[in-house]
N, C-alpha and C. Protein backbone atom coordinates (compact mmCIF):
# COMPACT_ATOMS: atom_id res chain seq x y z
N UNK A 1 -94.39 10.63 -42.51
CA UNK A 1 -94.42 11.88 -43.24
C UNK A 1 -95.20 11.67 -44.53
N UNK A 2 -96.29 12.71 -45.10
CA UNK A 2 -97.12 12.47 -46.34
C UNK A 2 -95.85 13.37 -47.18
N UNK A 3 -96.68 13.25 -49.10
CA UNK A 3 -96.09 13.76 -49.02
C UNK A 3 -96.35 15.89 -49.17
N UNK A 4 -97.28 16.17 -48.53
CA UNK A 4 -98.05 17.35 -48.10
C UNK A 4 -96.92 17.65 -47.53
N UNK A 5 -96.19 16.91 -46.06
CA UNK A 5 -95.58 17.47 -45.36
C UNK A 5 -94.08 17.05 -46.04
N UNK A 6 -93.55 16.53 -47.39
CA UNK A 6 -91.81 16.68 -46.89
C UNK A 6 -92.14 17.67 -47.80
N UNK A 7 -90.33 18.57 -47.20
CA UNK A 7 -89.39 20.03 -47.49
C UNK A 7 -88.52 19.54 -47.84
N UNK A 8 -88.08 19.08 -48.73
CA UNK A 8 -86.73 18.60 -48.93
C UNK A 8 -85.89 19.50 -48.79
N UNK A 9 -86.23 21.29 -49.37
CA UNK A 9 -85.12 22.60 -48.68
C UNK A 9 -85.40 22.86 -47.64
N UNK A 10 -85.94 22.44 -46.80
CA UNK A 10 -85.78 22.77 -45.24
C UNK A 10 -84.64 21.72 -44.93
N UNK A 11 -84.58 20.56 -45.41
CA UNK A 11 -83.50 19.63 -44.96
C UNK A 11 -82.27 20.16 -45.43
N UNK A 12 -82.22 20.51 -46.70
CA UNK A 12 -80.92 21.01 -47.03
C UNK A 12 -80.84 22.47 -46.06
N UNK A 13 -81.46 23.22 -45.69
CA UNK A 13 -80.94 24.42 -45.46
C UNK A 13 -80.45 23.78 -43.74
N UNK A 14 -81.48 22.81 -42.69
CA UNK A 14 -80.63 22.71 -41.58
C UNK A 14 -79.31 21.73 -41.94
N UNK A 15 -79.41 20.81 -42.96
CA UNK A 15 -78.05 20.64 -43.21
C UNK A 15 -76.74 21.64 -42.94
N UNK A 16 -77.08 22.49 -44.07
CA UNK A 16 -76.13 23.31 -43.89
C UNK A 16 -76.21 24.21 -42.78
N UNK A 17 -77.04 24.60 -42.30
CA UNK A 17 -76.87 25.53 -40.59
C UNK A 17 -75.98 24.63 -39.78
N UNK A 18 -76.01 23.29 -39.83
CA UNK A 18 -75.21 22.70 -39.10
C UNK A 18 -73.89 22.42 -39.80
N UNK A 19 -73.42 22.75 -40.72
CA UNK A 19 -72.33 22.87 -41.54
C UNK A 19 -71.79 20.91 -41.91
N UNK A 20 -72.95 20.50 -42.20
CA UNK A 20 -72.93 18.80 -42.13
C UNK A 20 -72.67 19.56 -43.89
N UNK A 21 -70.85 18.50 -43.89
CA UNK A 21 -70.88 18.20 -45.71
C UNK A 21 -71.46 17.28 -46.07
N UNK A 22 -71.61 17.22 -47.34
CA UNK A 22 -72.85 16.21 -47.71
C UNK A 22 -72.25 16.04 -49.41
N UNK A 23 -72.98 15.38 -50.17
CA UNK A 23 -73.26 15.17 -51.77
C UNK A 23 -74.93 14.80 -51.45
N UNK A 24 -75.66 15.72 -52.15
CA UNK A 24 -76.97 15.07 -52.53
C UNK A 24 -76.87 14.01 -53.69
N UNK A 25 -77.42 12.90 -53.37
CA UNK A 25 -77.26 11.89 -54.81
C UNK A 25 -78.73 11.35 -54.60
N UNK A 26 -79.51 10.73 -55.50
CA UNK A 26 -80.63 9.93 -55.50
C UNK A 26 -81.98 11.08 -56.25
N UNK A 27 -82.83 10.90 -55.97
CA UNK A 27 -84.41 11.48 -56.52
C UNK A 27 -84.33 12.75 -56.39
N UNK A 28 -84.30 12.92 -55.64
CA UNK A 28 -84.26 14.93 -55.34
C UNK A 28 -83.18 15.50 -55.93
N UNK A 29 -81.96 14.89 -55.92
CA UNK A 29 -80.69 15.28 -56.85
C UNK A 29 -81.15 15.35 -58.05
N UNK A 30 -82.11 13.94 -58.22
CA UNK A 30 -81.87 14.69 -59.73
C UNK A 30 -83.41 15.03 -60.13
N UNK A 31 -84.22 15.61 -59.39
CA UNK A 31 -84.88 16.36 -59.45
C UNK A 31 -84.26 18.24 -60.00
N UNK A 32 -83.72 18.35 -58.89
CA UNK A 32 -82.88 19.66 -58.89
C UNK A 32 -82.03 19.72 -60.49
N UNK A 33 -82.03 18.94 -61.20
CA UNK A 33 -81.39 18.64 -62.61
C UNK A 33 -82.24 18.95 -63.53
N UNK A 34 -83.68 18.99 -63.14
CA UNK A 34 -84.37 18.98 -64.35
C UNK A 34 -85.49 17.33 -64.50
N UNK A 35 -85.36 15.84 -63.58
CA UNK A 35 -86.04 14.99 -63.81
C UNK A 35 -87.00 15.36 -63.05
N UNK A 36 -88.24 14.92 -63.36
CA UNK A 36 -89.63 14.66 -62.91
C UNK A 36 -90.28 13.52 -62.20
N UNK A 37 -89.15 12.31 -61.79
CA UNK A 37 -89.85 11.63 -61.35
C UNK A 37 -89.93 12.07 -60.06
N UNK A 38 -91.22 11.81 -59.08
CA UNK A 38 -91.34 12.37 -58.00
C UNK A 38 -90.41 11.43 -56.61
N UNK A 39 -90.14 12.32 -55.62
CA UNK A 39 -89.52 11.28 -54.61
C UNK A 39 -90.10 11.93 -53.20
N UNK A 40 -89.78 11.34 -52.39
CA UNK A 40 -90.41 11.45 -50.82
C UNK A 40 -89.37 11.07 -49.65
N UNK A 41 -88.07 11.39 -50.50
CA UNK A 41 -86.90 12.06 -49.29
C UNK A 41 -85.63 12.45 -50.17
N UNK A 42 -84.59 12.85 -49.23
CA UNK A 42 -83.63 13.28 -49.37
C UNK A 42 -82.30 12.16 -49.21
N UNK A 43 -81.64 12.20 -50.08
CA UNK A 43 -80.13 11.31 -50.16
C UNK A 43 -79.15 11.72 -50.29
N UNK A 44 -78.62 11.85 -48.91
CA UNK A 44 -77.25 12.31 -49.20
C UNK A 44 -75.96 11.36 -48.39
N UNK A 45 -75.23 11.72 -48.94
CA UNK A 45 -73.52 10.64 -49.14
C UNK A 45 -72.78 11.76 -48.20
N UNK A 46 -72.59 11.75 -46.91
CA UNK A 46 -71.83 12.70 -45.99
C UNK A 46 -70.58 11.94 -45.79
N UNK A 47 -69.56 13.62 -45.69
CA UNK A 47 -68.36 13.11 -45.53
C UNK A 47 -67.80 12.42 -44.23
N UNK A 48 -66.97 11.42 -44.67
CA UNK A 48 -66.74 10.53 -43.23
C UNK A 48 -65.89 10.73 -42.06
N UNK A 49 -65.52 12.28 -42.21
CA UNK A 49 -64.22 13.10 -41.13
C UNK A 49 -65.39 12.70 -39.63
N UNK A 50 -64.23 12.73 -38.70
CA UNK A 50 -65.09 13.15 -37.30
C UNK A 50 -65.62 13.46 -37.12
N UNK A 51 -64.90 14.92 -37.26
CA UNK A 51 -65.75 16.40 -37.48
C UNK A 51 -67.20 16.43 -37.86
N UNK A 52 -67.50 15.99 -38.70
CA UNK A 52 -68.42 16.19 -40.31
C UNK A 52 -69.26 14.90 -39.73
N UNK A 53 -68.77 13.65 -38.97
CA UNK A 53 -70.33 12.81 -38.42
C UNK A 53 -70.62 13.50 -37.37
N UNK A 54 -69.90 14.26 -36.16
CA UNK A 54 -70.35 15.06 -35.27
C UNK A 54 -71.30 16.03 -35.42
N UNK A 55 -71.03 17.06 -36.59
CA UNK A 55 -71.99 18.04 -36.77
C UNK A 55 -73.38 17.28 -37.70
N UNK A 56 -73.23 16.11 -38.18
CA UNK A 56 -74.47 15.36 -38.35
C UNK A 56 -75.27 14.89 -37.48
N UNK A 57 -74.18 14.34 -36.28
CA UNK A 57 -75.31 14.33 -35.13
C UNK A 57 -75.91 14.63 -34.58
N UNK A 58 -75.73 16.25 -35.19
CA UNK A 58 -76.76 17.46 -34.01
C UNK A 58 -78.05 17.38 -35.02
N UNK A 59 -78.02 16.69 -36.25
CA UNK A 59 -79.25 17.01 -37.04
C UNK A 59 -81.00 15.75 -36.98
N UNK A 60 -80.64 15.28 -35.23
CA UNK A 60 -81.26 14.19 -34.77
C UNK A 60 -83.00 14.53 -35.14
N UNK A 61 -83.13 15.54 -34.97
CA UNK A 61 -84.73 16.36 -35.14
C UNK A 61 -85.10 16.08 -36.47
N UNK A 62 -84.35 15.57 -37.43
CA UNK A 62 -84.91 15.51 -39.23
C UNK A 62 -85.60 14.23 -39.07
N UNK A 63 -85.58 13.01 -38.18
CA UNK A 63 -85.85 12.20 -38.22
C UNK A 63 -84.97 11.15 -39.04
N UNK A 64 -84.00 11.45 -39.56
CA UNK A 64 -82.94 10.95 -40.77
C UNK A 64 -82.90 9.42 -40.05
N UNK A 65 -82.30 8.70 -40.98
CA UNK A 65 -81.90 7.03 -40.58
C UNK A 65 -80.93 6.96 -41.60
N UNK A 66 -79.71 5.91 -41.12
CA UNK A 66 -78.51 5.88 -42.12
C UNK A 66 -78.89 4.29 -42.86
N UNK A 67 -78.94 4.42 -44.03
CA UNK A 67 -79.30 2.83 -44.69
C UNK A 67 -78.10 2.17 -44.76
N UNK A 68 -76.71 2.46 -44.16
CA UNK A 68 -75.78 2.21 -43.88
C UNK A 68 -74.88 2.48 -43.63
N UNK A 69 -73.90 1.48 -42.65
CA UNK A 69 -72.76 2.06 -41.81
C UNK A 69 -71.76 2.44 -42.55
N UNK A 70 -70.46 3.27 -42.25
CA UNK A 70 -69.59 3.26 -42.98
C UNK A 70 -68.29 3.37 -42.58
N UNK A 71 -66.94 2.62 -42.76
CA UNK A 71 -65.99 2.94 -41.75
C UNK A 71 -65.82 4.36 -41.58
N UNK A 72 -65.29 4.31 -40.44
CA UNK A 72 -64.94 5.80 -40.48
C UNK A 72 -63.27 5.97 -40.77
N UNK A 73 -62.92 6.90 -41.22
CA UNK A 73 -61.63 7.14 -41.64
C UNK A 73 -60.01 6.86 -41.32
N UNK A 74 -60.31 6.62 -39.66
CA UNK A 74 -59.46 6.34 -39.27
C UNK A 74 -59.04 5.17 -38.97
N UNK A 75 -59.76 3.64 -39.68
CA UNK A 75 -59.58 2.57 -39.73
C UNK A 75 -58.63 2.38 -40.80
N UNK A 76 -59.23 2.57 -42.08
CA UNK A 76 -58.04 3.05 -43.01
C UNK A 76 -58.42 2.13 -44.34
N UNK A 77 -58.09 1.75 -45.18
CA UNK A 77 -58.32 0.99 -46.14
C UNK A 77 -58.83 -0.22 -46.31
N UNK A 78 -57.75 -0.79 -45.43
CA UNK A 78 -57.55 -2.03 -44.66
C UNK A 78 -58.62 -2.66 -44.32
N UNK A 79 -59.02 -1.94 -43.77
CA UNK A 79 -60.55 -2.29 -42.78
C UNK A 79 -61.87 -2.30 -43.97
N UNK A 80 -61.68 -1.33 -44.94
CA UNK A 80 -63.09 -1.54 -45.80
C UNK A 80 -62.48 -2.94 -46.74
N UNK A 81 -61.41 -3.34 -46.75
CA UNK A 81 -61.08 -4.63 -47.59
C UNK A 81 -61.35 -5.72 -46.67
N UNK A 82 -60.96 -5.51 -46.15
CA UNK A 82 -61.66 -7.06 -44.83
C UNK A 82 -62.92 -6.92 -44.55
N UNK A 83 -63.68 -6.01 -44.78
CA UNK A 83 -64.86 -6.00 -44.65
C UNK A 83 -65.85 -6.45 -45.82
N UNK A 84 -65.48 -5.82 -47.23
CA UNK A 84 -66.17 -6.01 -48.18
C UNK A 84 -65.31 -7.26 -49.51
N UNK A 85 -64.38 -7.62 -48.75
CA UNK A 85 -63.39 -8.28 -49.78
C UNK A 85 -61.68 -7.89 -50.70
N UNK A 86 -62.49 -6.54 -50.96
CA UNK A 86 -62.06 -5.65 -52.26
C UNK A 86 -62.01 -4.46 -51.69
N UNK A 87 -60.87 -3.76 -52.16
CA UNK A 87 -61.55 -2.20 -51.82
C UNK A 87 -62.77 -1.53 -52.91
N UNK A 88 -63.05 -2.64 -54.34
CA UNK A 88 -63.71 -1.74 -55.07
C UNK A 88 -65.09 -2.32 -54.32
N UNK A 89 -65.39 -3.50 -53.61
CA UNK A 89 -66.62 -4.37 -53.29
C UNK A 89 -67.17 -5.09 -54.01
C-alpha cells in the first residue's frame, strides 16, 4: 500500500460496520488529536471477548496482521502470568 492509497476512515468505518470494538492507539490516534507526524496505518488494541475476535475476523479484506497474540479471556490471569512472568510483564 503507498501512501496515495491508505484511508485510514475507511478502516475505521468497516471496523465499525462490523461492530469490531477497538481503542485506536499509535500515529493516527494521535493524529486525530491534533499531531502532525505522518503515519501509514492504523493501530488498534481490540477487545479480547469471543464475540469481539469473531466479528474481527470477518474484517480479513483490510489486509490487517496482528503484531501480536493475546490470551484470550477465558484462560484467565493465570495464563498471562506464566506466560509473561508477572501479570504487569
Amino acid at each position: 500500500m503507498t501512501a496515495d492509497e491508505f484511508d485510514p476512515q475507511r478502516i475505521v468505518e468497516v471496523l465499525n460496520r462490523h461492530r469490531v470494538e477497538y481503542v485506536l492507539v499509535g500515529g493516527y490516534a494521535a493524529q486525530l488529536y491534533g499531531a502532525r507526524r505522518p503515519t501509514y496505518d492504523v493501530d488498534i488494541t481490540p477487545s479480547t471477548t469471543l464475540e469481539n475476535l469473531n466479528c474481527l475476523s470477518t474484517v480479513r479484506h483490510l489486509s490487517a496482521s496482528a503484531r501480536r497474540r493475546v490470551p484470550l479471556p477465558h484462560r484467565g490471569i493465570d495464563a498471562v502470568r506464566g506466560a509473561r512472568g508477572t501479570a504487569d510483564g
